[in-house]
Protein backbone atom coordinates (compact mmCIF):
# COMPACT_ATOMS: atom_id res chain seq x y z
CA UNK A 1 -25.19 -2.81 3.56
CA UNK A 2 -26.85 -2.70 6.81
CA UNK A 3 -24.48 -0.36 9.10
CA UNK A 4 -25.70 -1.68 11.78
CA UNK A 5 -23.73 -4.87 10.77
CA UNK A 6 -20.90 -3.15 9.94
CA UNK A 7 -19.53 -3.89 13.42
CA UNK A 8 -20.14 -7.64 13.23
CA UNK A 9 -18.32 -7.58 9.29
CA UNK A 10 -15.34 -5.73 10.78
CA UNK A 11 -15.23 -8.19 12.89
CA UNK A 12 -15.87 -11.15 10.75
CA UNK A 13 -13.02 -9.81 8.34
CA UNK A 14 -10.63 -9.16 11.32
CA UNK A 15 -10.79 -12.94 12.27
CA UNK A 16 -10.73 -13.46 8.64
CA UNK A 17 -13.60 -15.17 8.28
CA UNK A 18 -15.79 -12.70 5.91
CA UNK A 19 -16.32 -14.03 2.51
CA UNK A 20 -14.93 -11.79 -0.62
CA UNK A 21 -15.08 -12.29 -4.05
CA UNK A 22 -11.97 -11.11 -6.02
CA UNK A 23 -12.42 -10.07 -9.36
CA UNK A 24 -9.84 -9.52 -12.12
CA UNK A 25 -10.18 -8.13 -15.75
CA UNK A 26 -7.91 -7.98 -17.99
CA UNK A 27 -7.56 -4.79 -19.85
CA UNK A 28 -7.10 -2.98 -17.95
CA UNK A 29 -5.07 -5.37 -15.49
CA UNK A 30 -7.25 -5.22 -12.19
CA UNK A 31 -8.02 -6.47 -9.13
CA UNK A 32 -11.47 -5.68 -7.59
CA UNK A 33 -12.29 -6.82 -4.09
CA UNK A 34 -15.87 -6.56 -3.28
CA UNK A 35 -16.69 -7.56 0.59
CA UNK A 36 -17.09 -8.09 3.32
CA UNK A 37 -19.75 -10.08 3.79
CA UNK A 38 -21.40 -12.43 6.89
CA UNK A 39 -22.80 -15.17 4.68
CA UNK A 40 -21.45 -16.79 1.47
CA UNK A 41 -24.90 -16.91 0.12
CA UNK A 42 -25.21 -12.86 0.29
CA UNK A 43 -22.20 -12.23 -1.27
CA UNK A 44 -23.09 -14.65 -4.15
CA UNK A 45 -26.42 -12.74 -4.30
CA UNK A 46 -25.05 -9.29 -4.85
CA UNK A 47 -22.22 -10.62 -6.72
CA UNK A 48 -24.18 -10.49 -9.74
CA UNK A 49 -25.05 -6.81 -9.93
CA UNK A 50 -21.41 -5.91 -9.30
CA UNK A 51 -20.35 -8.08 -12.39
CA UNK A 52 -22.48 -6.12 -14.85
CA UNK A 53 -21.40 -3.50 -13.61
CA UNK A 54 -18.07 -4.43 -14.18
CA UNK A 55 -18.91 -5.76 -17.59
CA UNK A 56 -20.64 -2.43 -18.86
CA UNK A 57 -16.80 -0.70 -18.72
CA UNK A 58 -15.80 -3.71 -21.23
CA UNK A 59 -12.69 -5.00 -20.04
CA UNK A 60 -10.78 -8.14 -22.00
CA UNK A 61 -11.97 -10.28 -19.87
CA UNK A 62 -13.83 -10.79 -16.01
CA UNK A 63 -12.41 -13.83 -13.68
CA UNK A 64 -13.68 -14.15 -10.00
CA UNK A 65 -13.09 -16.32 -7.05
CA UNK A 66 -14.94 -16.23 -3.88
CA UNK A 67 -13.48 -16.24 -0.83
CA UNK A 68 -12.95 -16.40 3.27
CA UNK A 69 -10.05 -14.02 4.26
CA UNK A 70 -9.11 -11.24 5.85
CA UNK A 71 -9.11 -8.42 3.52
CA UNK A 72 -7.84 -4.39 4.46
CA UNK A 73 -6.95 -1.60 2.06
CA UNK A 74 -7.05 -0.98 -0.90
CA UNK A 75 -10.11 -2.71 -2.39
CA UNK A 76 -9.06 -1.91 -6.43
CA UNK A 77 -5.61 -2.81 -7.31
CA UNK A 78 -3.71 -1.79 -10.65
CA UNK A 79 -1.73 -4.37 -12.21
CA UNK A 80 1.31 -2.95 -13.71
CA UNK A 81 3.38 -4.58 -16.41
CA UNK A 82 5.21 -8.14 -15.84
């Protein structure tokens, strides 16, 4: 990411209006957020790259959803049982 942008995505994500793409495998049972971005079209562009990345740790399954929220801490999130 470009930091000088990071500014302007702050931003963008404290109006809520940066687009995320959450990402959930299943085994193990997590939630990935990968964001912020400006522009739906660069998050769909890098969204790729962090799927196989994903996909090389072999989890169950991958699901993902893009986005426009506002999104804070934390970015991975551990789904316990039930």
């Amino acid at each position: 990411m470009n930091p000088l942008l990071q500014p302007l995505r702050s931003l963008a994500n404290g109006l809520g209006l940066a687009w995320w793409a959450k990402v959930q495998t299943a085994s193990p049972d997590v939630i990935y957020w990968f964001g912020p971005f400006l522009r739906r079209h660069e998050l769909e562009t890098k969204l790729p790259a962090f799927l196989a990345d994903l996909q090389a740790e072999a989890p169950g399954s991958i699901r993902h959803e893009v986005l426009r929220l506002r999104r804070s801490e934390p970015l991975t999130e551990e789904l316990g049982p039930g």
